[in-house]
C-alpha atoms as a PDB file:
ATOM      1  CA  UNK A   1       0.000   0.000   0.000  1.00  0.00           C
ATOM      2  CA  UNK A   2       1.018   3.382  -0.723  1.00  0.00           C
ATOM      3  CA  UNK A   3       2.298   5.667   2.100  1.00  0.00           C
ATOM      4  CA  UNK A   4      -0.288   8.332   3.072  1.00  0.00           C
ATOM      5  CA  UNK A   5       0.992  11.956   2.796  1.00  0.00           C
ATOM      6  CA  UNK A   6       0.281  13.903   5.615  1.00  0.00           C
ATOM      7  CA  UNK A   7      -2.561  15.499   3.920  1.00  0.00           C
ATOM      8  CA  UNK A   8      -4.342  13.323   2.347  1.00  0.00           C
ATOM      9  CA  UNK A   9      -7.264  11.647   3.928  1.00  0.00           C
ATOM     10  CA  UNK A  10      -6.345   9.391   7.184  1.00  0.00           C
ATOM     11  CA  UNK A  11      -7.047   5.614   6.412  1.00  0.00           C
ATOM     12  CA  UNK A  12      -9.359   5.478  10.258  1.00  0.00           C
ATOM     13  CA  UNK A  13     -12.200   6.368   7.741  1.00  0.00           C
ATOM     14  CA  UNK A  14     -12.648   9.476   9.876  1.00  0.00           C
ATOM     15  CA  UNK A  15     -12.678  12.067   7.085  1.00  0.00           C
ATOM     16  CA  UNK A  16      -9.752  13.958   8.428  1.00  0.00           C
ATOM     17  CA  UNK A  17      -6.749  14.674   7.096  1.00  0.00           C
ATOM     18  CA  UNK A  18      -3.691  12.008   8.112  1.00  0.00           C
ATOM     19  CA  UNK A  19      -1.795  14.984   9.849  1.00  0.00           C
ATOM     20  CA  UNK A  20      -4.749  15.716  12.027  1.00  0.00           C
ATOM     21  CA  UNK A  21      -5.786  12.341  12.842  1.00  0.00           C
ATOM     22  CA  UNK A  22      -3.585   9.211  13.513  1.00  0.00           C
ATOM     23  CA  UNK A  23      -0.172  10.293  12.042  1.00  0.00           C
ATOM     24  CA  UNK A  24       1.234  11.228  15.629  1.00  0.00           C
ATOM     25  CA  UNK A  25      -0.435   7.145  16.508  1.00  0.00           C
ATOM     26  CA  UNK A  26       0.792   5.493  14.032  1.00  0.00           C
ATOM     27  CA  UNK A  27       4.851   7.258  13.974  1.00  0.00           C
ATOM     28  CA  UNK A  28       4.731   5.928  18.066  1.00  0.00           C
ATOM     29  CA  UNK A  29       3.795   2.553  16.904  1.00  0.00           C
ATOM     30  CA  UNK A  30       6.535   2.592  14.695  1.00  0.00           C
ATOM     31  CA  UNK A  31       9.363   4.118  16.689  1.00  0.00           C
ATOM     32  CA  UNK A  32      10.958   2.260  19.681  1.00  0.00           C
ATOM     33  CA  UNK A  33      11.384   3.552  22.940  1.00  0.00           C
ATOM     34  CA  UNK A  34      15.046   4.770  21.964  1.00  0.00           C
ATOM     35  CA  UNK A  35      14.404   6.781  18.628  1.00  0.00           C
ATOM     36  CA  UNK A  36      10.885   8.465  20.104  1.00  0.00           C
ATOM     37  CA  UNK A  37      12.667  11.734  19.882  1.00  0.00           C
ATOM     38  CA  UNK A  38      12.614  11.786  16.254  1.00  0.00           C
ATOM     39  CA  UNK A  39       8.861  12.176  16.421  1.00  0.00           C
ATOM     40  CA  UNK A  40       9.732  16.297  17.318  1.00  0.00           C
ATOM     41  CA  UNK A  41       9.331  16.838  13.566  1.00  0.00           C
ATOM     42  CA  UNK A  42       5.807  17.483  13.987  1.00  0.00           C
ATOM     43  CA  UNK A  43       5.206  20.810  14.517  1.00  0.00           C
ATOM     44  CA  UNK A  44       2.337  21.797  17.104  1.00  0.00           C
ATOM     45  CA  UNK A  45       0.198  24.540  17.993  1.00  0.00           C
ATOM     46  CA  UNK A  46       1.870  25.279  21.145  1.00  0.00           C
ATOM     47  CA  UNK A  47       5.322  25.848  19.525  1.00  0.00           C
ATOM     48  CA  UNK A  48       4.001  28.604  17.213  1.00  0.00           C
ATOM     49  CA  UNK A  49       1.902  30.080  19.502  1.00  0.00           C
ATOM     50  CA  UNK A  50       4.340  30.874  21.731  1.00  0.00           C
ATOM     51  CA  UNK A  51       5.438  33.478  19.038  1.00  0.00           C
ATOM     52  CA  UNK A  52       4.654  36.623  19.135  1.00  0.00           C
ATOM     53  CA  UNK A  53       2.185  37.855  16.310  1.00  0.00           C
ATOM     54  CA  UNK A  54       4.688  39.722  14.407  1.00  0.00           C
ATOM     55  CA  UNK A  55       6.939  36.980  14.346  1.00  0.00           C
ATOM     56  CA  UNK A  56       4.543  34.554  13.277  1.00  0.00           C
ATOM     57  CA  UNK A  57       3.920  37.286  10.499  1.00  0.00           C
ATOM     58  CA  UNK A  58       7.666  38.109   9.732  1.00  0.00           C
ATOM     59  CA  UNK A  59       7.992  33.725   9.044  1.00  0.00           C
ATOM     60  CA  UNK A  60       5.344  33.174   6.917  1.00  0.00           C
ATOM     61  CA  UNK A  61       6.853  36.052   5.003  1.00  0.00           C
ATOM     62  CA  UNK A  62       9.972  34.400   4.901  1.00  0.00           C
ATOM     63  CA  UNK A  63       7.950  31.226   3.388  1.00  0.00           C
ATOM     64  CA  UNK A  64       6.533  33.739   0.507  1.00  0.00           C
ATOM     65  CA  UNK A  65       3.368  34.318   2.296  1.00  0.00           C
ATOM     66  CA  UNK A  66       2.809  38.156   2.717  1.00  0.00           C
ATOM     67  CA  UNK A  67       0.129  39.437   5.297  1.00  0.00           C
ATOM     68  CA  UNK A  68      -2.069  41.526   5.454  1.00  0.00           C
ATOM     69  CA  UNK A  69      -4.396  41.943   8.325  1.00  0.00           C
ATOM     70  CA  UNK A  70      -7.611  43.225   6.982  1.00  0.00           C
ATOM     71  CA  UNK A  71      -7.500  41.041   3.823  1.00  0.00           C
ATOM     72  CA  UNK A  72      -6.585  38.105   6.358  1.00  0.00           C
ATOM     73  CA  UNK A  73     -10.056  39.253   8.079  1.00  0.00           C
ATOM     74  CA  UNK A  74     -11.980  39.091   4.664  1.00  0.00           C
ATOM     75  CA  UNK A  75     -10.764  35.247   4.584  1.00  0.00           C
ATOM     76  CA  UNK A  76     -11.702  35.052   7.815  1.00  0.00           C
ATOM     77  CA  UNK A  77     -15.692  36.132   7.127  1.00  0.00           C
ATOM     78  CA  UNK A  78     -15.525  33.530   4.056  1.00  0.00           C
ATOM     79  CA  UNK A  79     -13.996  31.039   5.320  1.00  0.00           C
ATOM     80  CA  UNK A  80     -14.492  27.946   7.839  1.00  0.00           C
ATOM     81  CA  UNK A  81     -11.152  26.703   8.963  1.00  0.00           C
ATOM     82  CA  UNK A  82      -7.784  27.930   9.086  1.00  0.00           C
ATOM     83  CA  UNK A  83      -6.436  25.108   7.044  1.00  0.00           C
ATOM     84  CA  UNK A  84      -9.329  26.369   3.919  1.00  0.00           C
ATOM     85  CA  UNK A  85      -7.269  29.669   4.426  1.00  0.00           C
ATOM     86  CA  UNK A  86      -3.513  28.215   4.418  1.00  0.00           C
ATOM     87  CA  UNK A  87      -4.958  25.424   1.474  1.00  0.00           C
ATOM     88  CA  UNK A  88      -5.868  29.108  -0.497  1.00  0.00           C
ATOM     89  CA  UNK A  89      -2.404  30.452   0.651  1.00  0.00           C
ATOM     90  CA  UNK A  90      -0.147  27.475  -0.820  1.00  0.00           C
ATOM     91  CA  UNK A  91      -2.644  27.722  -4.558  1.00  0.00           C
ATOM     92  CA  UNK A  92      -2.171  31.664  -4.049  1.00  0.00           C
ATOM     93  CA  UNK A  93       1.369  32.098  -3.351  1.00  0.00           C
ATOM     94  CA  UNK A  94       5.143  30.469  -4.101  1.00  0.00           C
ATOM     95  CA  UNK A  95       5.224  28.959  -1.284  1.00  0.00           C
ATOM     96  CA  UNK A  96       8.995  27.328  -0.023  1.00  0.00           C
ATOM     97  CA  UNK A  97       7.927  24.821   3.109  1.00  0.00           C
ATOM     98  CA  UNK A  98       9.135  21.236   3.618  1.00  0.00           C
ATOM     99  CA  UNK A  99       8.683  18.518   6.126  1.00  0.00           C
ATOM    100  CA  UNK A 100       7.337  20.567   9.642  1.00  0.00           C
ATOM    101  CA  UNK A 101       7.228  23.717   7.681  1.00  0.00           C
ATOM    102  CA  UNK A 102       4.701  22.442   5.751  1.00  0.00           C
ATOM    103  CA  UNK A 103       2.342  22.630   8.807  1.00  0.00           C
ATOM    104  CA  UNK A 104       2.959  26.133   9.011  1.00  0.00           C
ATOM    105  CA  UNK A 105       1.160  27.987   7.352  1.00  0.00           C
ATOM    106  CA  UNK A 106      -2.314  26.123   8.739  1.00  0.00           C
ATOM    107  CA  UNK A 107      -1.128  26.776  12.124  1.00  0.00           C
ATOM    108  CA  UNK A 108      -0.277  30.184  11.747  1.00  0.00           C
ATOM    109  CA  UNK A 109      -3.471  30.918  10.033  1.00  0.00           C
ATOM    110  CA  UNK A 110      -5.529  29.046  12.954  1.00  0.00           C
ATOM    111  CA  UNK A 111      -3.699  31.508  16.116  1.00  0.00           C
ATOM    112  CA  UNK A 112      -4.042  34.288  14.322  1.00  0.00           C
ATOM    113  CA  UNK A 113      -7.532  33.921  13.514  1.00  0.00           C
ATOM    114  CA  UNK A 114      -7.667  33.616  17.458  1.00  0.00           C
ATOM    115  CA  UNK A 115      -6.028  36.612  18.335  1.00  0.00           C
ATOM    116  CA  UNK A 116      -7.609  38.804  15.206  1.00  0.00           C
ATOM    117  CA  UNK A 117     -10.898  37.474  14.269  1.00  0.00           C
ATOM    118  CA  UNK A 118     -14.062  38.451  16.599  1.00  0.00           C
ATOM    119  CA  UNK A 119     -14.740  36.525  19.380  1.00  0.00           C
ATOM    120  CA  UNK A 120     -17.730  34.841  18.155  1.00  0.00           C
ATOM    121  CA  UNK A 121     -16.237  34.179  14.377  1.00  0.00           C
ATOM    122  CA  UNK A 122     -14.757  31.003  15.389  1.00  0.00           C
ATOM    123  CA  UNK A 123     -12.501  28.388  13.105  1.00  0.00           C
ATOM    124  CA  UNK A 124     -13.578  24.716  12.583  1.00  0.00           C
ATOM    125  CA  UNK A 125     -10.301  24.375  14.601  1.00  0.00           C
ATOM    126  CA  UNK A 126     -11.770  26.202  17.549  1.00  0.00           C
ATOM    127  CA  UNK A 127     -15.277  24.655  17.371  1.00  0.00           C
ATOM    128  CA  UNK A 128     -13.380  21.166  17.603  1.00  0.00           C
ATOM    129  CA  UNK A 129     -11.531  22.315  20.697  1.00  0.00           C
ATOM    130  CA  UNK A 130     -14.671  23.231  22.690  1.00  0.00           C
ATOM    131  CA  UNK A 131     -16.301  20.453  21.006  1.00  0.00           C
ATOM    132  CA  UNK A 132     -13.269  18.059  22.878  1.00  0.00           C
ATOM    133  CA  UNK A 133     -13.778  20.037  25.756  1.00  0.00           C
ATOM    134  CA  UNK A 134     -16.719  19.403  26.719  1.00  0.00           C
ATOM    135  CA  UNK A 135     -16.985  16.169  25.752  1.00  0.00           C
ATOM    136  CA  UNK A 136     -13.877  16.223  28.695  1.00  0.00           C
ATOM    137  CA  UNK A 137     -15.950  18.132  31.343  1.00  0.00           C
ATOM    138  CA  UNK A 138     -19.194  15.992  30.757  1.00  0.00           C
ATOM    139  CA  UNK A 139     -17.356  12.871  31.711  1.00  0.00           C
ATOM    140  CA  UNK A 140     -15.639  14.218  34.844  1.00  0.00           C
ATOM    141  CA  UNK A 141     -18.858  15.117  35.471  1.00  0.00           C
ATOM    142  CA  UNK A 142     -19.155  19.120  34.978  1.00  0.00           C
ATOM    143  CA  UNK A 143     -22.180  18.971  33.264  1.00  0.00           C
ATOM    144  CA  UNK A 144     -23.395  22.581  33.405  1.00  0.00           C
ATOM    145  CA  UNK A 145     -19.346  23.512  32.681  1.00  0.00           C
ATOM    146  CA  UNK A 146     -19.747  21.749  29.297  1.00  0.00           C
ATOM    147  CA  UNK A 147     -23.119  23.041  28.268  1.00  0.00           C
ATOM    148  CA  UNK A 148     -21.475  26.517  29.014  1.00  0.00           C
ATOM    149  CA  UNK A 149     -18.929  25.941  26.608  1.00  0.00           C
ATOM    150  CA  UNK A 150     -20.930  24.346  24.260  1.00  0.00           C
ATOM    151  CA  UNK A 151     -22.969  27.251  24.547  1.00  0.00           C
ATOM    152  CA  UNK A 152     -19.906  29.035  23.118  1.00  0.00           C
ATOM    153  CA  UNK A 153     -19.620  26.406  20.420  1.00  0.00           C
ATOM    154  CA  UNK A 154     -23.183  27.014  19.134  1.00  0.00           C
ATOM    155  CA  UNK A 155     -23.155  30.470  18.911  1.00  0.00           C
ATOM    156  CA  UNK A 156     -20.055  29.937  16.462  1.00  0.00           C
ATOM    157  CA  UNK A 157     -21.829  27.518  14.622  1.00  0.00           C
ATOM    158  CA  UNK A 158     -24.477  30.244  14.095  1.00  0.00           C
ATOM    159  CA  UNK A 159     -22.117  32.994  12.663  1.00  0.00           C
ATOM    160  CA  UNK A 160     -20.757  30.593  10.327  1.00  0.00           C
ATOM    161  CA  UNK A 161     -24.117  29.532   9.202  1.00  0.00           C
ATOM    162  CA  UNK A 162     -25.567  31.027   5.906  1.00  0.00           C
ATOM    163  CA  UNK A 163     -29.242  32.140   5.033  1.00  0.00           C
ATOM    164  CA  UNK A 164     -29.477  29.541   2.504  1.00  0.00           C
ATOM    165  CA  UNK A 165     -28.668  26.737   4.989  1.00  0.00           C
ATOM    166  CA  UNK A 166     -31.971  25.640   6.361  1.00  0.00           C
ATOM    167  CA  UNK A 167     -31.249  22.218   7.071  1.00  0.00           C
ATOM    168  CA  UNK A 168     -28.829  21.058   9.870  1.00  0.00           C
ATOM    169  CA  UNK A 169     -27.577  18.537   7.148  1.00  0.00           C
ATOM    170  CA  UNK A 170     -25.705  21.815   5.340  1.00  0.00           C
ATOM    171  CA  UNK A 171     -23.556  21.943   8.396  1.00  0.00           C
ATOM    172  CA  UNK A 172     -23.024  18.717   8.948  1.00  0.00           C
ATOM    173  CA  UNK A 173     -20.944  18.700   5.316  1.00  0.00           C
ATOM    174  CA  UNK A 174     -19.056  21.205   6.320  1.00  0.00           C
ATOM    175  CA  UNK A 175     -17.467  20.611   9.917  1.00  0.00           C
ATOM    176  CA  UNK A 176     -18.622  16.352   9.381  1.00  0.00           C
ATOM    177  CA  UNK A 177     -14.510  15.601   8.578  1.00  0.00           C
ATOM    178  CA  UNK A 178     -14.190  16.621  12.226  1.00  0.00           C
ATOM    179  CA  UNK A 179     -16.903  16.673  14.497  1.00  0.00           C
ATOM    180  CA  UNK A 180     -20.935  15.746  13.699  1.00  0.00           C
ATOM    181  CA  UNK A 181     -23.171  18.619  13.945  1.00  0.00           C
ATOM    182  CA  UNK A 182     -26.067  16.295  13.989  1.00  0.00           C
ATOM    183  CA  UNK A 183     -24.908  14.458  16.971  1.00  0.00           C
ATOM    184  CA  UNK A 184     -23.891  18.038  18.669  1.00  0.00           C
ATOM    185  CA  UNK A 185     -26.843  19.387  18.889  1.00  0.00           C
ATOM    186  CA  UNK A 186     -28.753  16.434  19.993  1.00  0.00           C
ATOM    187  CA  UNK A 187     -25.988  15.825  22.736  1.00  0.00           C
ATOM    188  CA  UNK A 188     -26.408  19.377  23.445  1.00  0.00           C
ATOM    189  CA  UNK A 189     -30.073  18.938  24.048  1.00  0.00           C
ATOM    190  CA  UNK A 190     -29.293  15.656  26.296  1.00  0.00           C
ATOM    191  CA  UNK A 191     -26.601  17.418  28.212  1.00  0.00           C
ATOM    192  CA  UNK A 192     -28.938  20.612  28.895  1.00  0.00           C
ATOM    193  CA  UNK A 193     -31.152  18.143  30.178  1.00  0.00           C
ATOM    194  CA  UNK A 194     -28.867  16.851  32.840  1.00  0.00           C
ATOM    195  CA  UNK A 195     -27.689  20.039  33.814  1.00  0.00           C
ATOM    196  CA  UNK A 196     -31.422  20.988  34.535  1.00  0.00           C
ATOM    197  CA  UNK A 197     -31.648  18.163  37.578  1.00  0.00           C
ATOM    198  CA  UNK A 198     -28.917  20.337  39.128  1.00  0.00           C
ATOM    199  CA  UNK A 199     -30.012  24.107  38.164  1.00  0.00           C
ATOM    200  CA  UNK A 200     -33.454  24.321  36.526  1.00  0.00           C
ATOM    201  CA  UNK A 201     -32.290  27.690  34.361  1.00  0.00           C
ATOM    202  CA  UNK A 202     -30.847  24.546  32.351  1.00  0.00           C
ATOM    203  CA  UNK A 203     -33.966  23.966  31.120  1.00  0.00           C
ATOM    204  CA  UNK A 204     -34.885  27.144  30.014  1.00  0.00           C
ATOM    205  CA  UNK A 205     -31.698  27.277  28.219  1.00  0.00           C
ATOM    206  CA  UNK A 206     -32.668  23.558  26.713  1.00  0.00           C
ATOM    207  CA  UNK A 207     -35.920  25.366  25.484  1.00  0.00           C
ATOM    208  CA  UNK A 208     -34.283  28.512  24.254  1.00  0.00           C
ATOM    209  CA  UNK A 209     -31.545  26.211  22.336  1.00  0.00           C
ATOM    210  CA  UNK A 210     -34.374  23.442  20.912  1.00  0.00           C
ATOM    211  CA  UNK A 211     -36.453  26.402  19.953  1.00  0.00           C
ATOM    212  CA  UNK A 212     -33.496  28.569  17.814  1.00  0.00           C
ATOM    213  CA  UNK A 213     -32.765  25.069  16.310  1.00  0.00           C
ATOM    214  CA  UNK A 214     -35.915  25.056  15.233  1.00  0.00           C
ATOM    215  CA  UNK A 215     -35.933  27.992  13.510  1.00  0.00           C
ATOM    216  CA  UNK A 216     -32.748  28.404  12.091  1.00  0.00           C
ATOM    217  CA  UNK A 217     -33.168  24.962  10.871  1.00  0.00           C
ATOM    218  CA  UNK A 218     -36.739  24.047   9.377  1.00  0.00           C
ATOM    219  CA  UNK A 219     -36.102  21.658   6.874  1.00  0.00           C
ATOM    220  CA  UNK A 220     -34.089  19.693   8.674  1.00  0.00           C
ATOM    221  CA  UNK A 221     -34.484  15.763   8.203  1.00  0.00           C
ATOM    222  CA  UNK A 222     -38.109  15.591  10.206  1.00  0.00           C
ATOM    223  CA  UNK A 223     -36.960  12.863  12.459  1.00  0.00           C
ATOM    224  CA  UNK A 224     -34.291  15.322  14.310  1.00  0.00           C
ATOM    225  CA  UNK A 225     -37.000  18.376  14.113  1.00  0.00           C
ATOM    226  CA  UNK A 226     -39.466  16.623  15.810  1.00  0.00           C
ATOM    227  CA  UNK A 227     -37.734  15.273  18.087  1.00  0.00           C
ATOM    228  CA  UNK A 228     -36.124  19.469  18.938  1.00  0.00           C
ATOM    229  CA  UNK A 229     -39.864  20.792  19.047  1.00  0.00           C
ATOM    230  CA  UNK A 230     -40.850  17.638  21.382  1.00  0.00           C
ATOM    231  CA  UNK A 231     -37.741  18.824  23.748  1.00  0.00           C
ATOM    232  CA  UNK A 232     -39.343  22.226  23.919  1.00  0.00           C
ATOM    233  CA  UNK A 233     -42.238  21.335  25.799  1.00  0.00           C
ATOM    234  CA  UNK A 234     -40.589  18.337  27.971  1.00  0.00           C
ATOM    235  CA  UNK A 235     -38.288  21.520  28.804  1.00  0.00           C
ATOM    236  CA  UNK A 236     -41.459  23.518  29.892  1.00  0.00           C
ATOM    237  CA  UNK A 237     -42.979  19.765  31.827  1.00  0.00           C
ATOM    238  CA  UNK A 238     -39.806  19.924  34.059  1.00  0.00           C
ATOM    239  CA  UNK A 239     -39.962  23.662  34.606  1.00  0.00           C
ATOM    240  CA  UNK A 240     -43.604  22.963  35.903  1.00  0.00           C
ATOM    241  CA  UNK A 241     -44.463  25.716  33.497  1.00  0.00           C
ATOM    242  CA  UNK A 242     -48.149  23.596  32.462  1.00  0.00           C
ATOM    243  CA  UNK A 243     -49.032  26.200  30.354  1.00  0.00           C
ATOM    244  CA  UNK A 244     -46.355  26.625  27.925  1.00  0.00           C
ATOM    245  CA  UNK A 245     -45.844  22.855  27.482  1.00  0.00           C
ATOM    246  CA  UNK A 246     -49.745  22.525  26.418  1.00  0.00           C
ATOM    247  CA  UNK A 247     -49.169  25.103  24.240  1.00  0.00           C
ATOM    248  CA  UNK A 248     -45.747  23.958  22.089  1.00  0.00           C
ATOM    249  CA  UNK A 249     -47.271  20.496  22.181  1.00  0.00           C
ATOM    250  CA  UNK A 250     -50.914  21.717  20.132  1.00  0.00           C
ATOM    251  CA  UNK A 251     -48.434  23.384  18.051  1.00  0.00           C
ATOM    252  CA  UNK A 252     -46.453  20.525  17.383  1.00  0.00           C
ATOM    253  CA  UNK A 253     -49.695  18.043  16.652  1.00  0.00           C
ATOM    254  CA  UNK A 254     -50.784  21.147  14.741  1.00  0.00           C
ATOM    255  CA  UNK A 255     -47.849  20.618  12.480  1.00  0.00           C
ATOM    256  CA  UNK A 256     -47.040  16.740  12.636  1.00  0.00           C
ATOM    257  CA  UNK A 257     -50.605  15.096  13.150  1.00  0.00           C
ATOM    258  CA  UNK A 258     -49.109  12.183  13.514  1.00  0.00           C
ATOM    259  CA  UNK A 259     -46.660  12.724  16.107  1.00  0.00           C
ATOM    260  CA  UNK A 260     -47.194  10.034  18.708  1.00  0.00           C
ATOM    261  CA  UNK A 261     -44.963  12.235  20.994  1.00  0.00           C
ATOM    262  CA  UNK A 262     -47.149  15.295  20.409  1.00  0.00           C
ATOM    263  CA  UNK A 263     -49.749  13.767  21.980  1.00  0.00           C
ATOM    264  CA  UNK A 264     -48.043  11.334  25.086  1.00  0.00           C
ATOM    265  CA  UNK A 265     -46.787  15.302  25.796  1.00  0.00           C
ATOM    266  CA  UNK A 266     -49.997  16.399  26.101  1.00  0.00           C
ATOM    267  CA  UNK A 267     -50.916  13.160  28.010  1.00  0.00           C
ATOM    268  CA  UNK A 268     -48.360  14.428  30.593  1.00  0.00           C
ATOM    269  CA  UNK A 269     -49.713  17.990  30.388  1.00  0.00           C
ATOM    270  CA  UNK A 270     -53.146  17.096  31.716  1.00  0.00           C
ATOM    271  CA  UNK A 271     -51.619  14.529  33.784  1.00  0.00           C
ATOM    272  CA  UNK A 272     -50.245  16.609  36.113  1.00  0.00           C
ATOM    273  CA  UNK A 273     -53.019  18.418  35.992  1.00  0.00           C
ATOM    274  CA  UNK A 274     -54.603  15.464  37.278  1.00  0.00           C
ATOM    275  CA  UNK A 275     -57.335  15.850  34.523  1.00  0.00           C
ATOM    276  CA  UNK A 276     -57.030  11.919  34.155  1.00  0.00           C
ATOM    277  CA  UNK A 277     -60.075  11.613  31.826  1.00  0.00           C
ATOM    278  CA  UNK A 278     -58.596  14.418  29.157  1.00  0.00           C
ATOM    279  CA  UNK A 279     -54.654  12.565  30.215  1.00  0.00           C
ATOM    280  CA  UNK A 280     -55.993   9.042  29.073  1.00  0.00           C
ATOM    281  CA  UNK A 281     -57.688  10.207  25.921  1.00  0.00           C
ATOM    282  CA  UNK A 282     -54.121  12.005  24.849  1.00  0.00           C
ATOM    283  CA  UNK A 283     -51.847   8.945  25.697  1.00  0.00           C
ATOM    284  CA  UNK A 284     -55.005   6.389  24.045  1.00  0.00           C
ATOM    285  CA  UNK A 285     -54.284   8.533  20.356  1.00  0.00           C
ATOM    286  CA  UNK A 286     -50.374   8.421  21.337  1.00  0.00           C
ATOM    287  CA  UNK A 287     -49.705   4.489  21.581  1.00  0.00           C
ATOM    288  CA  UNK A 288     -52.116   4.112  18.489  1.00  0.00           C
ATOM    289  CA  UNK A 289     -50.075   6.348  16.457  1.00  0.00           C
ATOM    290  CA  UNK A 290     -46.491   5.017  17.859  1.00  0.00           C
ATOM    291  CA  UNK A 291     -44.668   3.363  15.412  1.00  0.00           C
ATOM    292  CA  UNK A 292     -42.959   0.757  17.688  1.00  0.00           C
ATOM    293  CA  UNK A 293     -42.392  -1.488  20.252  1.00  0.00           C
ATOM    294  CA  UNK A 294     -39.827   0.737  21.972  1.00  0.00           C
ATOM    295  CA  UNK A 295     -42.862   4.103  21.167  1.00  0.00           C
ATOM    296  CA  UNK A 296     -45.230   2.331  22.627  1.00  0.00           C
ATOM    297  CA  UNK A 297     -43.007   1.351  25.506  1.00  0.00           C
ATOM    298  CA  UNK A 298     -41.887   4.559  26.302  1.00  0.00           C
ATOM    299  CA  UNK A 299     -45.178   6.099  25.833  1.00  0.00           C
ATOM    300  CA  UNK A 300     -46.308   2.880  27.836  1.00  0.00           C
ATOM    301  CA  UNK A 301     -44.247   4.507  30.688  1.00  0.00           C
ATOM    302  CA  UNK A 302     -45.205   7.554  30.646  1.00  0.00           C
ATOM    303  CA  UNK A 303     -49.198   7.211  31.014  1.00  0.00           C
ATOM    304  CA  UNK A 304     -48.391   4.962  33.839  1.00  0.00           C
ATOM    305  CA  UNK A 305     -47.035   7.392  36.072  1.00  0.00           C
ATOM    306  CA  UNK A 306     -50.680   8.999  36.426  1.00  0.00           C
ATOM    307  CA  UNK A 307     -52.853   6.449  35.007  1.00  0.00           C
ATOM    308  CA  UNK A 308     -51.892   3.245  36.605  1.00  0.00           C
ATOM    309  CA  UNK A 309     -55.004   3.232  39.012  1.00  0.00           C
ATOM    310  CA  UNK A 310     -57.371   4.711  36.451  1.00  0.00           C
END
């Protein structure tokens, strides 16, 4: 088999380029424990951003690259990743980079998009970092750390999104190499959850999130916006807020008729109501209109918790 170049695409099936994916693995499988010190030809973030901006500047000069700092902000409006705007500067430019250097350029691109670019512009390189991040703090546990930073991460995912995308599926082509959108913003919406057993403002930020997915995102695959506009109301359930959960379910059964969850929702709106007649007739339309075993379990569940004497 041919040996991958460090850009083309890694052989994990991940989508990513080699360089950004298992290179640094698969060079510590192949060194021993005596020649591991050869492996410092990668170059990484940290070494060039402990540069100072006009150095970084004054190098990739040196490598043919001039800069300029508002044109580097244009790029910075059109693009999505440092690496698009380093790819454009290597097709642009005479570039003279080997081995490390090559890495460069992308690298250069991504820090100084930090420390020039506003705050809430943020690269696919960034959005990956607070993507890994939380991922980090849910695990230890720090659930309402990680939905605050991937707070942060959606907002950037909103700049970057254009009028014309109104289906979460655009985004997902973009940033997919690296991270799923899809799978973001429904982990997002689990997370939130979690966070709102500890501090209930959680769930009004779940309902504030589900409900700007929602509209930013229509016509996304119906399966995923259902299930956003169902989260809505469960947000309002937990909140105790009776009202505005009967009121985003009827919309939601006003929309998708044939939304099981729609009306199990409702179910649990009267339920707690302890209208048990109005409850029953809700959950009756929901398990005929569930679509499986594990919908009619779960909606099974649910009419249980008020109807199991009835």
């Amino acid at each position: 088999m041919a040996k991958l170049g460090r850009n083309d695409q890694c052989h994990c099936g991940s989508g990513k380029k080699y360089k950004n994916c298992c290179l640094v693995r698969d060079l510590e499988l192949e060194l021993t424990a005596n020649d591991m010190y050869e492996i410092d030809y990668l170059l990484t973030y940290e070494d060039v951003d402990e540069m100072t901006t006009e150095e970084i500047i004054d190098r990739l000069g040196g490598m043919g690259i001039p800069f300029n700092k508002e044109t580097f902000l244009e790029e910075v409006m059109q693009a999505y990743s440092a690496e698009e705007i380093s790819e454009n500067w290597f097709e642009r430019y005479d570039v003279t980079a080997e081995g490390k250097e090559e890495d460069f350029p992308w690298i250069a691109a991504w820090i100084l998009w930090e420390r020039f670019a506003p705050k809430d512009h943020l690269s696919l390189e960034q959005l990956d970092d607070l993507h890994q991040l939380g991922l980090e703090l849910y695990e230890m546990d720090e659930t309402k750390a990680a939905c605050d930073i991937w707070a942060i991460m959606w907002d950037g995912l909103k700049v970057k999104r254009s009028r014309e995308e109104s289906k979460i599926e655009c985004l997902e082509e973009i940033y997919g190499g690296t991270f799923s959108v899809v799978e973001f913003c429904l982990d997002y919406s689990l997370y939130l959850y979690y966070a709102g057993m500890e501090d209930e403002d959680y769930f009004r930020k779940r309902a504030r999130f589900c409900r700007e997915f929602c509209q930013l995102f229509p016509e996304t695959d119906e399966l995923i916006y259902t299930f956003m506009r169902r989260m809505i109301g469960e947000s309002y359930l937990e909140l105790e807020e009776l009202d505005e959960a009967e009121v985003e379910y009827k919309k939601l059964i006003d929309d998708f008729p044939e939304f099981a969850f729609g009306y199990s929702g409702l179910g649990e709106v009267y339920g707690e109501r302890q209208d048990l007649e109005q409850a029953k007739s809700y959950y009756e339309r929901a398990f005929e209109l569930a679509k499986n075993d594990i919908e009619k379990e779960m909606i099974q569940q649910s009419m249980e918790k008020f109807l199991k004497n009835k």
